[in-house]
Protein backbone atom coordinates (compact mmCIF):
# COMPACT_ATOMS: atom_id res chain seq x y z
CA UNK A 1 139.46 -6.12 -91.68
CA UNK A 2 141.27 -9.43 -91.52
CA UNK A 3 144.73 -8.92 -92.35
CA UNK A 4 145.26 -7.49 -88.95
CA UNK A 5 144.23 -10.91 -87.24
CA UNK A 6 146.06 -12.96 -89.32
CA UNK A 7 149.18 -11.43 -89.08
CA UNK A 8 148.53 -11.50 -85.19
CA UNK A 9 148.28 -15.03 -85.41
CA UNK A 10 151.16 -15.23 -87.50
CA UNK A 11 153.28 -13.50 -85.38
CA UNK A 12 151.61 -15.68 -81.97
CA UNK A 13 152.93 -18.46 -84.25
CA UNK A 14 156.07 -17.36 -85.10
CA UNK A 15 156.78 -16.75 -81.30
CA UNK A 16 156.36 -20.20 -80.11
CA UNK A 17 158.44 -21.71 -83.16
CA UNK A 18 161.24 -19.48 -82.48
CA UNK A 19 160.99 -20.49 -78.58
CA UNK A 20 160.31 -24.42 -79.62
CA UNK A 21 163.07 -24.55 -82.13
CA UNK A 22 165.41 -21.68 -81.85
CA UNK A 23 167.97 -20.79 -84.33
CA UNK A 24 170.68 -19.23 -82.06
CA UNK A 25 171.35 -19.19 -78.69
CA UNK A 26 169.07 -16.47 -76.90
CA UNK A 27 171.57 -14.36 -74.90
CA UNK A 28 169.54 -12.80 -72.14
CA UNK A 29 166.29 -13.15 -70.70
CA UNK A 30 163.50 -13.37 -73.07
CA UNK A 31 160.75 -11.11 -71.22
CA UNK A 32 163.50 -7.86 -70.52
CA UNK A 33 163.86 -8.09 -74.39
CA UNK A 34 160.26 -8.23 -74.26
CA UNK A 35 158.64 -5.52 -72.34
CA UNK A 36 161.29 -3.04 -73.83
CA UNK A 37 160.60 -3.82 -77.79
CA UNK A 38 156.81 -3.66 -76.84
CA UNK A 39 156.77 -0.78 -75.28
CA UNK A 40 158.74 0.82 -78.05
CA UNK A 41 155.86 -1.38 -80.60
CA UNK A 42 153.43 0.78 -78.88
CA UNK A 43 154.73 3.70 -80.16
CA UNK A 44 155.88 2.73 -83.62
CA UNK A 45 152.25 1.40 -84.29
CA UNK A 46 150.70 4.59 -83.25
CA UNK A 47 152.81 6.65 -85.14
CA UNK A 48 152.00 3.96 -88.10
CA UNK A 49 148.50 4.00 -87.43
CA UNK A 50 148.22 8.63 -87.20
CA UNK A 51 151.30 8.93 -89.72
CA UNK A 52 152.36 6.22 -92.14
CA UNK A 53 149.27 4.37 -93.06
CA UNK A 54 147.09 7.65 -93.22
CA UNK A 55 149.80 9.32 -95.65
CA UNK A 56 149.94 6.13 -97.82
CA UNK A 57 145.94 6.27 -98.14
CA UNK A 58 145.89 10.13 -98.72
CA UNK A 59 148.30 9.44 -101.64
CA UNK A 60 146.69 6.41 -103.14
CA UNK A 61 143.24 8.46 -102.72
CA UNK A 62 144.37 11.84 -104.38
CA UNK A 63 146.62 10.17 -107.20
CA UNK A 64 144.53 11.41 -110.08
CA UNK A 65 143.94 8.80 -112.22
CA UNK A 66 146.36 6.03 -112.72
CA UNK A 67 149.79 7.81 -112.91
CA UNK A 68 153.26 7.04 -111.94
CA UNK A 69 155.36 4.49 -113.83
CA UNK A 70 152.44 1.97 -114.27
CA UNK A 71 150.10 4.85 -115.96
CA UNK A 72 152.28 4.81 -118.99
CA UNK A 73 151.60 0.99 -120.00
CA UNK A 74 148.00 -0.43 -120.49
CA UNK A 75 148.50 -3.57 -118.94
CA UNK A 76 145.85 -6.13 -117.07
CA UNK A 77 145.39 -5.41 -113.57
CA UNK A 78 146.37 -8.15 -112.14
CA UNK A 79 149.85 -8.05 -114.26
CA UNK A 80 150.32 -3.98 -113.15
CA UNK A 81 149.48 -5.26 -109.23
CA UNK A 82 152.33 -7.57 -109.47
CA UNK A 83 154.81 -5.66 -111.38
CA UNK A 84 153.77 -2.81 -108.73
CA UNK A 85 154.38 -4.79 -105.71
CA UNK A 86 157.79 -5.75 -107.44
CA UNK A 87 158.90 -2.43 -107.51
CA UNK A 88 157.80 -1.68 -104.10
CA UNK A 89 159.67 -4.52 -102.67
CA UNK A 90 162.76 -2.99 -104.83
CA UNK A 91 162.53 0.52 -103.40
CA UNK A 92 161.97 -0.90 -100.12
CA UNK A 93 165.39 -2.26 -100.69
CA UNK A 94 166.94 0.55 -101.02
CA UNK A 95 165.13 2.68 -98.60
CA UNK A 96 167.04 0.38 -96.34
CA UNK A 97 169.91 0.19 -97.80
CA UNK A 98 170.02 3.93 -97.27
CA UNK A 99 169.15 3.65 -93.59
CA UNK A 100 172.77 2.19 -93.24
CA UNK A 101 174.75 4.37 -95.54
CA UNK A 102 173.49 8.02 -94.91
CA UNK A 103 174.45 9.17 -91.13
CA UNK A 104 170.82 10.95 -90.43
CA UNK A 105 169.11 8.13 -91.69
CA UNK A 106 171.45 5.20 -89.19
CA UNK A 107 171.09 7.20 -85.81
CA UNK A 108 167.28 6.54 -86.11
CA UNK A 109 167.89 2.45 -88.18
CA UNK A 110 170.44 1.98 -85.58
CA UNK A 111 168.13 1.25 -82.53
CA UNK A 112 166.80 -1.12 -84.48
CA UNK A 113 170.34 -2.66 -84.77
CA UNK A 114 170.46 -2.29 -80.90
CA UNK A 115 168.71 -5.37 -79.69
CA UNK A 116 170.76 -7.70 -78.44
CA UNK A 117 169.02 -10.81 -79.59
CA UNK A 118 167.13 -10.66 -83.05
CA UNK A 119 163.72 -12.09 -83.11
CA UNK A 120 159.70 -12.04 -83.76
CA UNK A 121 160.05 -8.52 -81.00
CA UNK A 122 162.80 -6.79 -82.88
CA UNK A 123 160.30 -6.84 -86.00
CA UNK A 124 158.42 -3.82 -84.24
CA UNK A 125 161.50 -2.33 -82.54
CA UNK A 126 161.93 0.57 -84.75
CA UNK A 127 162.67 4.92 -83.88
CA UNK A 128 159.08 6.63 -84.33
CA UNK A 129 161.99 8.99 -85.87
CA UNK A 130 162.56 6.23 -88.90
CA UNK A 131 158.72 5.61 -88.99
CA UNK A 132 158.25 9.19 -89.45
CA UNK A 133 161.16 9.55 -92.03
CA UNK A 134 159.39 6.51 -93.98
CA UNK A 135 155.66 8.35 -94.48
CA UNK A 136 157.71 10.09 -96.67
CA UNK A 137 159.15 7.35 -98.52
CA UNK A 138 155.73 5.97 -99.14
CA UNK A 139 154.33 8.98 -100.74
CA UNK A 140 157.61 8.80 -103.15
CA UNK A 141 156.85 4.88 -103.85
CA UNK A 142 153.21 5.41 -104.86
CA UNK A 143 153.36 8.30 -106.71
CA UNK A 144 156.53 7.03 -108.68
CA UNK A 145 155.08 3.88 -109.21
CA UNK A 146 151.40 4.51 -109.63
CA UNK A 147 150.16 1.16 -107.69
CA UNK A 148 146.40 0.58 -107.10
CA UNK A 149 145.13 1.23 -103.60
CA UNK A 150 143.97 -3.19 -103.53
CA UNK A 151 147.55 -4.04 -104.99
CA UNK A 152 148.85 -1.56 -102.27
CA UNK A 153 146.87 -3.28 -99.44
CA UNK A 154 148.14 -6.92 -100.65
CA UNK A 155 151.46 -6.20 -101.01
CA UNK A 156 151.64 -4.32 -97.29
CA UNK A 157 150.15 -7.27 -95.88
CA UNK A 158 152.80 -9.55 -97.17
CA UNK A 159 155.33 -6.68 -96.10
CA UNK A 160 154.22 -7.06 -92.31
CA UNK A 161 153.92 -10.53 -93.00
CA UNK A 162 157.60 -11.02 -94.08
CA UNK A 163 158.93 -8.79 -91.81
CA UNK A 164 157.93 -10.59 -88.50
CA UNK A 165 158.66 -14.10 -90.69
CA UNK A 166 162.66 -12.59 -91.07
CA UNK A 167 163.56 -11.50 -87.63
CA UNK A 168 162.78 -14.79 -85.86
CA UNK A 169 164.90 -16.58 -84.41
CA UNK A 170 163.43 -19.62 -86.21
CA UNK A 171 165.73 -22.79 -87.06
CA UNK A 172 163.58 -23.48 -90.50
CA UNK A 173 166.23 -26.45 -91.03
CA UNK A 174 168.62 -26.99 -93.69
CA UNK A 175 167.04 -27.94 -96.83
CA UNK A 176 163.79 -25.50 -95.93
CA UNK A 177 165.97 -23.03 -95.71
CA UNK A 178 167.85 -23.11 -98.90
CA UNK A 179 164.61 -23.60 -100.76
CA UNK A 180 162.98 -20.65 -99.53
CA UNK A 181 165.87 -18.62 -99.59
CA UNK A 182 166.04 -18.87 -103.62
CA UNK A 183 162.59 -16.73 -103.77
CA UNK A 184 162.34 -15.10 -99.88
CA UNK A 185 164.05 -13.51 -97.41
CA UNK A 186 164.38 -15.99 -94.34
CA UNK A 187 165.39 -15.86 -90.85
CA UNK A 188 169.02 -17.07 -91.84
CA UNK A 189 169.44 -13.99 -94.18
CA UNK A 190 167.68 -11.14 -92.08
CA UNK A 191 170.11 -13.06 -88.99
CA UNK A 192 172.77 -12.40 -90.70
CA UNK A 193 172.01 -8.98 -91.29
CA UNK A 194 172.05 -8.13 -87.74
CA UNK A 195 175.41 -9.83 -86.82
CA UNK A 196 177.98 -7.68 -84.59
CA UNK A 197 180.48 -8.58 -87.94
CA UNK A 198 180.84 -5.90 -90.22
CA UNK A 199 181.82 -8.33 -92.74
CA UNK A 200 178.19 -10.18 -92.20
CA UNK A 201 176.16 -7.29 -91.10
CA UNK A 202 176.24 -5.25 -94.39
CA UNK A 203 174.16 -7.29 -96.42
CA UNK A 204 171.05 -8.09 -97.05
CA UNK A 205 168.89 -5.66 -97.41
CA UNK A 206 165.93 -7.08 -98.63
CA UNK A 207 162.53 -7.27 -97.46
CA UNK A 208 160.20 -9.91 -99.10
CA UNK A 209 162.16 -11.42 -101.46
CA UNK A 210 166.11 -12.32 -101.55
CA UNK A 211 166.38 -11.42 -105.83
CA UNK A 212 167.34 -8.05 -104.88
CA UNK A 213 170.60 -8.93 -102.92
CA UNK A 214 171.46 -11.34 -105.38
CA UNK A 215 170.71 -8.81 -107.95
CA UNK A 216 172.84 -6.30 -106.56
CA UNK A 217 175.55 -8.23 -104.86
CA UNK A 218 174.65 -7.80 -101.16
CA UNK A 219 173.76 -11.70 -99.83
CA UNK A 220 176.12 -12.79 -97.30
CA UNK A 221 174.12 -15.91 -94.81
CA UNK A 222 176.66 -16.64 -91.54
CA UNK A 223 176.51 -19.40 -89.85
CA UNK A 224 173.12 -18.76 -87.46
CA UNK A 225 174.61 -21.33 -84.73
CA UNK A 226 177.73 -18.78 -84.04
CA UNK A 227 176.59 -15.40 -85.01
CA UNK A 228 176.39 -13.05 -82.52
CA UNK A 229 173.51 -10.13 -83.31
CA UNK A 230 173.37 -6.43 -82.32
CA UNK A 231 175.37 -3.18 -81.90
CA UNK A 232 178.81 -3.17 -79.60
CA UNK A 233 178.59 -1.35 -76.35
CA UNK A 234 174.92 0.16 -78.06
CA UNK A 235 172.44 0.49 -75.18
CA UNK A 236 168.68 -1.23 -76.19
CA UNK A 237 166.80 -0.13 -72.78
CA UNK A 238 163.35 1.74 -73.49
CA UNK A 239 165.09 5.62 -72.70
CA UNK A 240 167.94 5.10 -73.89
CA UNK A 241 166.61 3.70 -77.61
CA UNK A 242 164.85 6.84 -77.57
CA UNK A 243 167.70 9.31 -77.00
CA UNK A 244 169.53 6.94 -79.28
CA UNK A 245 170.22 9.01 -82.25
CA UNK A 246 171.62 12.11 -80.24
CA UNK A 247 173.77 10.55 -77.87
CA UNK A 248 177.41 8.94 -78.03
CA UNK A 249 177.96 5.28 -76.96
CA UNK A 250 180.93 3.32 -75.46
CA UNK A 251 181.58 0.71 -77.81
CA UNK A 252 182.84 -2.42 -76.65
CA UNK A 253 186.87 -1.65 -77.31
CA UNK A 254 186.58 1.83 -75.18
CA UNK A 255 185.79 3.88 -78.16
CA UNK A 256 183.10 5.95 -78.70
CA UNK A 257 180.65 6.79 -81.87
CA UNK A 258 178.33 9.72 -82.77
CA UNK A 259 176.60 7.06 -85.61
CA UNK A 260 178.40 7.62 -88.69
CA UNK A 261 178.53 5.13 -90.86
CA UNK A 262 182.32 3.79 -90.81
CA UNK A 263 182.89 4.56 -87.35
CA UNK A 264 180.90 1.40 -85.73
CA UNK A 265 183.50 -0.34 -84.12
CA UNK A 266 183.51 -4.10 -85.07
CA UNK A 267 180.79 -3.46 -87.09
CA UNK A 268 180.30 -0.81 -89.54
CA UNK A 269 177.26 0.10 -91.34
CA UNK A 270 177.41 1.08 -94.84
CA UNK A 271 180.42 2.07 -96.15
């Protein structure tokens, strides 16, 4: 009952230190952004609230016994809770990765991608499309890896947690920054990751914590004072994120794209 106030709180917080100390230059006006991504909130938390979460709890509930991956080892609790969470934050990392490498998957991830300005709002900008596409991630994550429903709960918590933490547009300073970048994912990183630069924008994929780009070669942090964030010519407006993923888009050089990865103008997801 109170991890949903605290992360409200967290995120109240997060908004007023990404307005008080800003890490890049906010290019619009901060309340369009803002009715449009939580309007579009709205529906991702409903679909969350009747699809994801219910699926997650239906699989944690009918998971006979303790199966999956952690089943086969006889381990403390505690020790299986972490090692679980570990390997959810590791699928997670792909599951995203594959959001910008398989076409289906980036016409839904790419609205995300859409806002023009990255920050605490663009946390719960995502396609009820990808939100339905993701129930059925989480019923392959538990049932792979076998994690207890109180482990489970924890480590979503954190999830929401980090998620809101990443996208704002939060000047953390230099030497915070490169501490907590050697064990989480911070705004510098998840900036990065939604610069216009192809070079900058196919990175970092990680969630919670930054190991997994390190691990598998995917950390690239720009310089948050001259990045510039979103999708070319991609509109962000509350329709027109909807119809996103079956509609073609001017790009800013004239061009056009039907979402494939390797065909985003100056930046390309995934290839």
């Amino acid at each position: 009952m109170w991890a949903p106030l605290v992360i409200a709180v967290w995120a109240c917080a997060l908004l007023l230190l990404q307005w008080r100390w800003p890490a890049r230059p906010w290019r619009g006006p901060w309340w369009r952004r803002a009715v449009t991504n939580a309007a579009l909130a709205m529906l991702a938390v409903a679909v969350a609230a009747l699809l994801v979460k219910p699926v997650a709890n239906w699989t944690l509930a009918t998971q006979p016994g303790a199966g999956g991956l952690l089943g086969l080892v006889q381990w403390h609790p505690v020790v299986e809770g972490v090692l679980g969470a570990l390997l959810l934050d590791w699928t997670f990392y792909w599951w995203h990765r594959a959001n910008h490498r398989v076409p289906l998957l980036w016409r839904f991830h790419a609205m995300h991608h859409a806002d023009p300005d990255c920050g605490v709002s663009t946390a719960l900008r995502f396609h009820i499309g990808e939100l339905a596409l993701s129930a059925a991630v989480r019923i392959a994550q538990i049932a792979l890896i076998g994690i207890a429903l109180d482990a489970y709960l924890i480590y979503e918590s954190i999830f929401q947690a980090a998620v809101l933490f990443h996208h704002a547009n939060w000047r953390l300073g230099a030497r915070l920054e490169r501490v907590l970048q050697v064990v989480l994912v911070t705004p510098a990183i998840h900036g990065s990751h939604h610069s216009e630069q192809r070079h900058e924008g196919d990175a970092n994929y990680g969630v919670v914590l930054s190991c997994w780009d390190r691990l598998h070669r995917s950390l690239s942090i720009a310089n948050q004072s001259t990045v510039r964030i979103g999708l070319p010519g991609a509109p962000w407006s509350f329709l027109a994120s909807l119809i996103l993923p079956i509609r073609r888009y001017g790009l800013s050089d004239g061009s056009s794209s039907d979402f494939t990865p390797g065909r985003q103008g100056a930046r390309t997801p995934g290839e």
